[in-house]
C-alpha atoms as a PDB file:
ATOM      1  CA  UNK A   1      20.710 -72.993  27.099  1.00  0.00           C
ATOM      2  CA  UNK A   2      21.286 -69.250  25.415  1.00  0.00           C
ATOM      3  CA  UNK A   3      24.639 -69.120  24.262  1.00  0.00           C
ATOM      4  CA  UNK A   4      26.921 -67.018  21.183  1.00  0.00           C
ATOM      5  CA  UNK A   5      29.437 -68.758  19.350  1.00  0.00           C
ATOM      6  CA  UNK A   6      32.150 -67.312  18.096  1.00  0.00           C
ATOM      7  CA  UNK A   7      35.318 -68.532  15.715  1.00  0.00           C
ATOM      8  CA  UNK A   8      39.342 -67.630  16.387  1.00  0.00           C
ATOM      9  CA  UNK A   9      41.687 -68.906  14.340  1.00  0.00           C
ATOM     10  CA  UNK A  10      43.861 -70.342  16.968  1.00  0.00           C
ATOM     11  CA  UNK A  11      41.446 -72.511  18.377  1.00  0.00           C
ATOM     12  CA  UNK A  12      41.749 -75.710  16.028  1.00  0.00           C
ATOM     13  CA  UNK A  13      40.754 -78.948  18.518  1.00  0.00           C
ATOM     14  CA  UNK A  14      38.704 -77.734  21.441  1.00  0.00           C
ATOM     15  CA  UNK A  15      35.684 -75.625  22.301  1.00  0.00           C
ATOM     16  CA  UNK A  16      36.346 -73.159  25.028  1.00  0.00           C
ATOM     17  CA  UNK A  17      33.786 -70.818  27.266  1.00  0.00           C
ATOM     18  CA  UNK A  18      34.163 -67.132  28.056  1.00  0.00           C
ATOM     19  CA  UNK A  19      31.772 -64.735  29.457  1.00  0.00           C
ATOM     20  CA  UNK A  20      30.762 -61.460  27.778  1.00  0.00           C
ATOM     21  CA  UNK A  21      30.248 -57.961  29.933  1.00  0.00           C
ATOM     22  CA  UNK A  22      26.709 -59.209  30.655  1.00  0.00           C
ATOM     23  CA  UNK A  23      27.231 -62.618  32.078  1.00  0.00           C
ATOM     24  CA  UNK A  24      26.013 -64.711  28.780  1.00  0.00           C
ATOM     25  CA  UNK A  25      27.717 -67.310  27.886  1.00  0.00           C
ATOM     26  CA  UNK A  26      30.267 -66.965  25.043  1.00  0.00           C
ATOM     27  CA  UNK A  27      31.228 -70.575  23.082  1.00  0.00           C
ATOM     28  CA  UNK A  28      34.550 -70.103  21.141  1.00  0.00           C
ATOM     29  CA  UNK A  29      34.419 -73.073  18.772  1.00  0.00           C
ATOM     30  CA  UNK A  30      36.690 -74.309  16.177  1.00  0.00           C
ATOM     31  CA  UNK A  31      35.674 -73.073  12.777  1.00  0.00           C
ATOM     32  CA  UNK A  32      35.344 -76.504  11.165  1.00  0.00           C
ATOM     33  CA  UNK A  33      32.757 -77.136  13.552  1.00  0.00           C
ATOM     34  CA  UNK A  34      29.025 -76.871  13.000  1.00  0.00           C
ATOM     35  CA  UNK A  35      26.450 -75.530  14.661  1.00  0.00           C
ATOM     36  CA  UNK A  36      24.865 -78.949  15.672  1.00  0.00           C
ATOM     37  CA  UNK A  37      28.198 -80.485  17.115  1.00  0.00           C
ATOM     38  CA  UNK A  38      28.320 -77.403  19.008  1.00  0.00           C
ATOM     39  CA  UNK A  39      25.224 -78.180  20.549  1.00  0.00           C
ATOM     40  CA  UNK A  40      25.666 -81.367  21.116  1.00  0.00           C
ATOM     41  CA  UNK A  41      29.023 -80.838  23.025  1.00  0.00           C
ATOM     42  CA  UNK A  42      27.762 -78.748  25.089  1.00  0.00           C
ATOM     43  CA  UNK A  43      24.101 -81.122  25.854  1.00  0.00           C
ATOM     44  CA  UNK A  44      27.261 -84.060  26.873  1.00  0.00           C
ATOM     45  CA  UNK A  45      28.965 -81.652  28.954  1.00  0.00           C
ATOM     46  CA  UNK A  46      26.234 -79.821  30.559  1.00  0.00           C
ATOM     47  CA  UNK A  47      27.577 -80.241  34.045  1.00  0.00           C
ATOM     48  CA  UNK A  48      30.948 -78.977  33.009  1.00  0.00           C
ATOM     49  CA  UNK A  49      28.923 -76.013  31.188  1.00  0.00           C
ATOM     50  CA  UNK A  50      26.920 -75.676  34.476  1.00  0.00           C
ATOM     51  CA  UNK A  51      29.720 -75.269  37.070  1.00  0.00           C
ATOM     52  CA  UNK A  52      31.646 -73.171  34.580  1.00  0.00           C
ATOM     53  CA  UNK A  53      29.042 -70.642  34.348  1.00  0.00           C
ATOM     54  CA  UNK A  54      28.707 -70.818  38.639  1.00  0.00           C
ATOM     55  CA  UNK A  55      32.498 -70.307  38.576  1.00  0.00           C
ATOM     56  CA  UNK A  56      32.664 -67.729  35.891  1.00  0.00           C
ATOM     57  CA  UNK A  57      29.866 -65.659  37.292  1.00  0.00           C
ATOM     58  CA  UNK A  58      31.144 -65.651  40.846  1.00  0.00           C
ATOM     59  CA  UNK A  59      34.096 -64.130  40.073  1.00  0.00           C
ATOM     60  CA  UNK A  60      32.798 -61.762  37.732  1.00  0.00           C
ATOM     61  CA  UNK A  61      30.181 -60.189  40.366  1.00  0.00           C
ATOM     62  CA  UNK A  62      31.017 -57.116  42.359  1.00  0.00           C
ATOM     63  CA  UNK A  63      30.158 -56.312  45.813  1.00  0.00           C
ATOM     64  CA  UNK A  64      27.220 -53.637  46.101  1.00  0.00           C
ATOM     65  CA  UNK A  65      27.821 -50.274  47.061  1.00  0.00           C
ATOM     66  CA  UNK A  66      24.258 -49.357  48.150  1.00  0.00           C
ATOM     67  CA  UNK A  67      24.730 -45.985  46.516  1.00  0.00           C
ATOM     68  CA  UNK A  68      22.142 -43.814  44.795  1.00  0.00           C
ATOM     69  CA  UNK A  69      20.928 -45.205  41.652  1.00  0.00           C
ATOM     70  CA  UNK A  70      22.872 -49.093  42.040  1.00  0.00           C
ATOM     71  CA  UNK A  71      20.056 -52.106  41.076  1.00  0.00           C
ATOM     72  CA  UNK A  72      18.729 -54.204  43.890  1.00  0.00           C
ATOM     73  CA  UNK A  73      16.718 -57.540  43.261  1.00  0.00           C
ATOM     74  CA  UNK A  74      13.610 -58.363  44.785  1.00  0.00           C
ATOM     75  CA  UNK A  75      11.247 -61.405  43.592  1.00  0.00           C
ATOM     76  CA  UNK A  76      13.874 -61.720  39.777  1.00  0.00           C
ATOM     77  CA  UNK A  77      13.096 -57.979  39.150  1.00  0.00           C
ATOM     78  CA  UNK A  78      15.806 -55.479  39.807  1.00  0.00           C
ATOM     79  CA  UNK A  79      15.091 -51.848  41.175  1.00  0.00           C
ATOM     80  CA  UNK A  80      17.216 -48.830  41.411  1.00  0.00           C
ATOM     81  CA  UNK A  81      18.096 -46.969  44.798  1.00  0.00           C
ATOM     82  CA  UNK A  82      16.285 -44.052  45.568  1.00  0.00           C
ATOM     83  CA  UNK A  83      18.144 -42.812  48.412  1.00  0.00           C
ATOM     84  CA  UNK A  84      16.644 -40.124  50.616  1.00  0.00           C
ATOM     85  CA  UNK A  85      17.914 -37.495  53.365  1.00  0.00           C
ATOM     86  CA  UNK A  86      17.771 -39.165  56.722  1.00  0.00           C
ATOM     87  CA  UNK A  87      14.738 -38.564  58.778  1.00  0.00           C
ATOM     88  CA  UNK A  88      15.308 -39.393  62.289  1.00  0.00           C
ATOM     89  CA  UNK A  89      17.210 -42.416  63.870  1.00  0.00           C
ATOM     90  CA  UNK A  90      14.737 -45.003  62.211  1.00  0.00           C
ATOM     91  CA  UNK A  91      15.548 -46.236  59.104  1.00  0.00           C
ATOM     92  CA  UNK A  92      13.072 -47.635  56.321  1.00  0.00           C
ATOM     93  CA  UNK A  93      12.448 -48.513  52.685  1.00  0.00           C
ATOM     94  CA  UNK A  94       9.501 -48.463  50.479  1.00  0.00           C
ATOM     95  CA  UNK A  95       8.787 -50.240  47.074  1.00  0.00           C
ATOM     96  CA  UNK A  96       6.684 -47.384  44.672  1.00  0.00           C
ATOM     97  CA  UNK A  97       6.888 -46.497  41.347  1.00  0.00           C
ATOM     98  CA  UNK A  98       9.565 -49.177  40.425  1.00  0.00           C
ATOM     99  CA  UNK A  99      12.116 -48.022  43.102  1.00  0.00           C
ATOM    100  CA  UNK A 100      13.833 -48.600  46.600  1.00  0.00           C
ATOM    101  CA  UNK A 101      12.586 -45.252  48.724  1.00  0.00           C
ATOM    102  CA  UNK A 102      15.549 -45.612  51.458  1.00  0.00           C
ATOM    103  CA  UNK A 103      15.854 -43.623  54.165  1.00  0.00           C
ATOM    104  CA  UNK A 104      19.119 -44.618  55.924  1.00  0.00           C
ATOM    105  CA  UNK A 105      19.304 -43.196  59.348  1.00  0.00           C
ATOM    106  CA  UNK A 106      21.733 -41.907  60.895  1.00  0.00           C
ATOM    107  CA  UNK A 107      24.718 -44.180  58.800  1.00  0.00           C
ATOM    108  CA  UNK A 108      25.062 -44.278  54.755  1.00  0.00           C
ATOM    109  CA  UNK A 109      26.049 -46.446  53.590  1.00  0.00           C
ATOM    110  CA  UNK A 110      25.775 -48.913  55.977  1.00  0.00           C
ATOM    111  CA  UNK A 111      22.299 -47.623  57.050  1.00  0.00           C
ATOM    112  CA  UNK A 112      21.028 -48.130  53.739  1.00  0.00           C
ATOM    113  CA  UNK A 113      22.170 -52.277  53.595  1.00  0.00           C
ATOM    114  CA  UNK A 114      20.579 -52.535  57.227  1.00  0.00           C
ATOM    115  CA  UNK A 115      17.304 -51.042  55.666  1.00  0.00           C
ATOM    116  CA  UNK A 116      17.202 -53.225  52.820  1.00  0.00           C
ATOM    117  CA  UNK A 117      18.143 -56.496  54.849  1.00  0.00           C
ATOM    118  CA  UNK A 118      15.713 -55.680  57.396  1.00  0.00           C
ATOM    119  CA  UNK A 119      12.690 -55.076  54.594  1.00  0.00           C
ATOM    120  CA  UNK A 120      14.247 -58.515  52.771  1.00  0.00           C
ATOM    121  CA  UNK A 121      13.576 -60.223  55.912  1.00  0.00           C
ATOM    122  CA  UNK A 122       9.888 -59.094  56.917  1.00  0.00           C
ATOM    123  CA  UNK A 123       9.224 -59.338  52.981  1.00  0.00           C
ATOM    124  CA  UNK A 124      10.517 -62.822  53.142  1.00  0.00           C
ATOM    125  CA  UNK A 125       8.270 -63.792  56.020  1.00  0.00           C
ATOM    126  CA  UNK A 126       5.502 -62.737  54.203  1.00  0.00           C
ATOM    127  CA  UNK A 127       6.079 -64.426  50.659  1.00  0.00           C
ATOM    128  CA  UNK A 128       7.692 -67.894  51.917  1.00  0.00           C
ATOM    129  CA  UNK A 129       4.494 -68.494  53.917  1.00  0.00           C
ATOM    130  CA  UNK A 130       2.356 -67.775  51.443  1.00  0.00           C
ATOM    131  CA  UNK A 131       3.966 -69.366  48.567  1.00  0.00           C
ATOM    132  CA  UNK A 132       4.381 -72.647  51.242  1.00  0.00           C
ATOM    133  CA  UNK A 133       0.894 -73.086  52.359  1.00  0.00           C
ATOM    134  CA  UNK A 134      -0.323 -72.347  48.297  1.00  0.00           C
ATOM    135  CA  UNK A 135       2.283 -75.538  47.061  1.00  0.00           C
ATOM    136  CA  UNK A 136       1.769 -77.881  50.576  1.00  0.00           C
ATOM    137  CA  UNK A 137      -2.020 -77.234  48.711  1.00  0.00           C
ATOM    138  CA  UNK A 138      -1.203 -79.390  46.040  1.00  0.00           C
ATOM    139  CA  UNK A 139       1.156 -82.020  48.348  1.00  0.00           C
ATOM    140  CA  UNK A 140      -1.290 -84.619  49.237  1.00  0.00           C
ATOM    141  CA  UNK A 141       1.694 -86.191  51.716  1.00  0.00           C
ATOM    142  CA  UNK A 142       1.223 -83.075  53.484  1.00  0.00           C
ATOM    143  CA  UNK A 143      -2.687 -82.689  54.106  1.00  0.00           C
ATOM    144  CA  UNK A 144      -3.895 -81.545  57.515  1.00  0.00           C
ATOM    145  CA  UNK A 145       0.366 -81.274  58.655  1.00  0.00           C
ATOM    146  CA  UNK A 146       1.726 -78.059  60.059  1.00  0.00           C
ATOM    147  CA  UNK A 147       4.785 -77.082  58.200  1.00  0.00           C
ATOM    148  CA  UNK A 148       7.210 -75.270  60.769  1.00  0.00           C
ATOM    149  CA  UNK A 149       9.237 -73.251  58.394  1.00  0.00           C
ATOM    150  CA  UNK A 150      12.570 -70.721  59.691  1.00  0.00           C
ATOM    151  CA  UNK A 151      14.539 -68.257  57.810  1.00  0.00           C
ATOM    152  CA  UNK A 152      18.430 -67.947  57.519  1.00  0.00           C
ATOM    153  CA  UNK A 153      21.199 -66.117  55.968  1.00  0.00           C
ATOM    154  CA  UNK A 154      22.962 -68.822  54.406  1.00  0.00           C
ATOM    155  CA  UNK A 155      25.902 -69.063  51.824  1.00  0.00           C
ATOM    156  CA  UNK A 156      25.885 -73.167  50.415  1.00  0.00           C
ATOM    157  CA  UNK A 157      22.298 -74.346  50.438  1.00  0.00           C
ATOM    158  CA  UNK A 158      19.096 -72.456  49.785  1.00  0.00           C
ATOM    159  CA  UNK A 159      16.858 -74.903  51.869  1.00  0.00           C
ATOM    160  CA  UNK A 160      16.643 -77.714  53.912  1.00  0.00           C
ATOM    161  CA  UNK A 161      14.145 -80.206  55.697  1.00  0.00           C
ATOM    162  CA  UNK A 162      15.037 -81.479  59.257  1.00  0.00           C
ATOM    163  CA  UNK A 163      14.356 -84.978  60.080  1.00  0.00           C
ATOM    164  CA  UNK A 164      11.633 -83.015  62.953  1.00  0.00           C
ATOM    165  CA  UNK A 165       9.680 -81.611  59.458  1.00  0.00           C
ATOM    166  CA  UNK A 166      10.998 -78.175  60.179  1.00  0.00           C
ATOM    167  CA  UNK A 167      12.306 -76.663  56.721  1.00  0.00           C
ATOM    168  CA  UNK A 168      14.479 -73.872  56.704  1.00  0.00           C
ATOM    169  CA  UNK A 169      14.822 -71.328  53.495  1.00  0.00           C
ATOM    170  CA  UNK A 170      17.714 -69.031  52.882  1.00  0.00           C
ATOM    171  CA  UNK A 171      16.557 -65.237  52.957  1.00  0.00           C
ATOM    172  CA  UNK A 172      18.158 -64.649  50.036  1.00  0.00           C
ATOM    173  CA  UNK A 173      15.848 -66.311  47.830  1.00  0.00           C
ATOM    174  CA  UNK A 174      13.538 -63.112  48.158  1.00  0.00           C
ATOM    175  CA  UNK A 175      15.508 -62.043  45.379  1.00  0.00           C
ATOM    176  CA  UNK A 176      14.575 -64.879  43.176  1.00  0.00           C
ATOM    177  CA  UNK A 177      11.595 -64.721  40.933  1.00  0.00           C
ATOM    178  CA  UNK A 178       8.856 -66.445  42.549  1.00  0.00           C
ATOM    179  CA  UNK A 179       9.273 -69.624  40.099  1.00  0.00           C
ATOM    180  CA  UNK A 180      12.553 -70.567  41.302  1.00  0.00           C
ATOM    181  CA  UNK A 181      11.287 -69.717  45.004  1.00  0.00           C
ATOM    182  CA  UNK A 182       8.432 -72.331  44.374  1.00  0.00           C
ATOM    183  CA  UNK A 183      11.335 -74.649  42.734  1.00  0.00           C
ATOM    184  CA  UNK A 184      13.204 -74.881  46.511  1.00  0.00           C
ATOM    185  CA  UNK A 185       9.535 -74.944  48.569  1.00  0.00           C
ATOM    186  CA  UNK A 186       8.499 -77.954  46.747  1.00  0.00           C
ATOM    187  CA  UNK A 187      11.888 -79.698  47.166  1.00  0.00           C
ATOM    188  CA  UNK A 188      12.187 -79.169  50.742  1.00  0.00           C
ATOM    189  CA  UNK A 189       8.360 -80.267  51.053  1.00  0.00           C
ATOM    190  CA  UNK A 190       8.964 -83.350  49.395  1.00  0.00           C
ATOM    191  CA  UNK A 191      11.886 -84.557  51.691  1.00  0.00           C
ATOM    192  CA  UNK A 192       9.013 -84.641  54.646  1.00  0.00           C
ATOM    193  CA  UNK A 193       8.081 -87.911  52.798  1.00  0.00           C
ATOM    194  CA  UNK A 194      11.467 -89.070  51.463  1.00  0.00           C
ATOM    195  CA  UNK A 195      14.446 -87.605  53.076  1.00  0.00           C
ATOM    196  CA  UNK A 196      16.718 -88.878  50.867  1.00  0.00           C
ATOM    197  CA  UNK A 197      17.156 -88.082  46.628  1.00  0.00           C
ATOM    198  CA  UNK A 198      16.555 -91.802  45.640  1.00  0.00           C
ATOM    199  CA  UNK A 199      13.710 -92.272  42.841  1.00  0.00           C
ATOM    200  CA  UNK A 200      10.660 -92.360  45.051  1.00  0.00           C
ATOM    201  CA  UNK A 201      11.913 -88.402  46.086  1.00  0.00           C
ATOM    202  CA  UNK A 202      11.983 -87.561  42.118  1.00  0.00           C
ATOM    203  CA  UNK A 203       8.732 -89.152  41.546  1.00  0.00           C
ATOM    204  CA  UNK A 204       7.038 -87.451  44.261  1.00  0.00           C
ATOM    205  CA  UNK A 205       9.133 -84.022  42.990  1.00  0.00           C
ATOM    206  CA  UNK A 206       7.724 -84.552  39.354  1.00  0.00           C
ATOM    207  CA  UNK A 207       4.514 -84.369  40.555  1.00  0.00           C
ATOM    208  CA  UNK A 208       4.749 -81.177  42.459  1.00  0.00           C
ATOM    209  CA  UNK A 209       7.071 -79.549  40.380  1.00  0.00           C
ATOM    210  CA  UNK A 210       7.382 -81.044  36.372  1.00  0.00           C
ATOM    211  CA  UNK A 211       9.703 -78.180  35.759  1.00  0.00           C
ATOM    212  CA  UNK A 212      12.076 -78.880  38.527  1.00  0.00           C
ATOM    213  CA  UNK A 213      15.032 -79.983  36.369  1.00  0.00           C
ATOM    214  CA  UNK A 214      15.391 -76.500  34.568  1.00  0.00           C
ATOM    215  CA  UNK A 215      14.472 -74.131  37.801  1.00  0.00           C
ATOM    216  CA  UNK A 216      17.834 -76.402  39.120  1.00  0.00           C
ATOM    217  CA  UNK A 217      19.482 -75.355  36.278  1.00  0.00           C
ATOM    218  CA  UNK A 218      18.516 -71.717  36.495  1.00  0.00           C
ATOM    219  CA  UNK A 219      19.184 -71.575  40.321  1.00  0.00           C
ATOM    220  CA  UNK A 220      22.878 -73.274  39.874  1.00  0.00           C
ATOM    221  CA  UNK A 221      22.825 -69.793  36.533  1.00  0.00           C
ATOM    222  CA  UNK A 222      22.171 -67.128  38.885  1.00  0.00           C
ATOM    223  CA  UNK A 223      22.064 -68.379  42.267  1.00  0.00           C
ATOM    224  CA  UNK A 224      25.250 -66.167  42.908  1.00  0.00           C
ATOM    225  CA  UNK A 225      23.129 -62.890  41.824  1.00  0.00           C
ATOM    226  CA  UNK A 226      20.771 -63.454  44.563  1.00  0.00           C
ATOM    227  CA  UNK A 227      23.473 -64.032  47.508  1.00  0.00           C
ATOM    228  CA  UNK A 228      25.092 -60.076  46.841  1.00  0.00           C
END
């Protein structure tokens, strides 16, 4: 956990949490308290430190404008808006050289967020099957099994396995980087085995996925960035 601490002289009993300008985590800390306590606070109250941070962020995000120049994510990278006159009725955008190419249409801005969501969509077609045949590889529960998998815009889960082996991803996780995208896949894979989150789940998880405990982590950080 990346954190700056920082000492006022009112605060005497408790540590408190801030944001700065870029979203970072800012622990104001009594003075007579060391480094190490600090540290240790926050390692027992990682769940408060966790939803604080989800809380904190979500407020602090502002809608996109989809104007000339404003940063879009795609795959944990962000890329600028290269906005172009319209050319016909059809709208379309291109990834080169490190930028959105958007041609809006007829209808800026609103032609310019129907472009992007329809290129987040095919480009999320493309990815999530790849990435879920590559991990269903290494998922020996899953050997010789079709894996019907559907898309959806959705706002309180990024995934989900029906009880009919049909998971479902949220679109939105195009905008993750591809570890965190992996994170969800494997998750969702494993509940085709155990549909629950009892121990046999987590054993089959840490097997597919050893790092699953700090994607979570990062997802729950900056899930909110991927959802604008």
């Amino acid at each position: 956990m990346e954190y700056t601490i920082t000492r006022r002289p009112r605060v005497t009993r408790r540590l408190h949490m801030e944001l700065d300008n870029d979203g970072g985590l800012v622990v104001v800390a009594p003075r007579h308290w060391s480094k190490a306590h600090i540290s240790e606070t926050l390692s027992q109250n990682s769940l408060r430190v966790e939803r604080f941070l989800i809380r904190a962020r979500k407020r602090q995000l502002e809608p996109l404008s989809y104007i000339d120049g404003e940063l879009h994510l795609y795959l944990g990278k962000h890329y600028p808006l290269l906005i172009q006159p319209a050319l016909g009725r059809k709208s379309s955008v291109v990834l080169s050289e490190n930028v959105f190419q958007v041609n809006p249409g007829l209808n800026r801005p609103e032609g310019v967020r129907n472009a992007l969501q329809t290129w987040y969509h095919k480009q999320a077609l493309e990815v999530f099957n790849a990435r879920l045949q590559t991990i269903a590889g290494r998922a020996d529960w899953v050997s010789g099994r079709s894996v019907p998998l559907k898309l959806r815009k959705m706002k309180r889960t990024w995934g989900n396995c029906a009880s009919s082996g049909v998971i479902k991803l949220n679109t939105h996780l195009i905008k993750a980087p591809l570890p965190i995208l992996d994170a969800v896949i494997a998750h969702e894979l494993c509940h085709l085995k155990e549909m629950n989150h009892g121990k046999a789940f987590y054993a089959l998880l840490e097997r597919l996925n050893p790092n699953w405990r700090e994607d979570r982590r990062r997802l729950r950080s900056e899930g909110n960035l991927y959802l604008l």
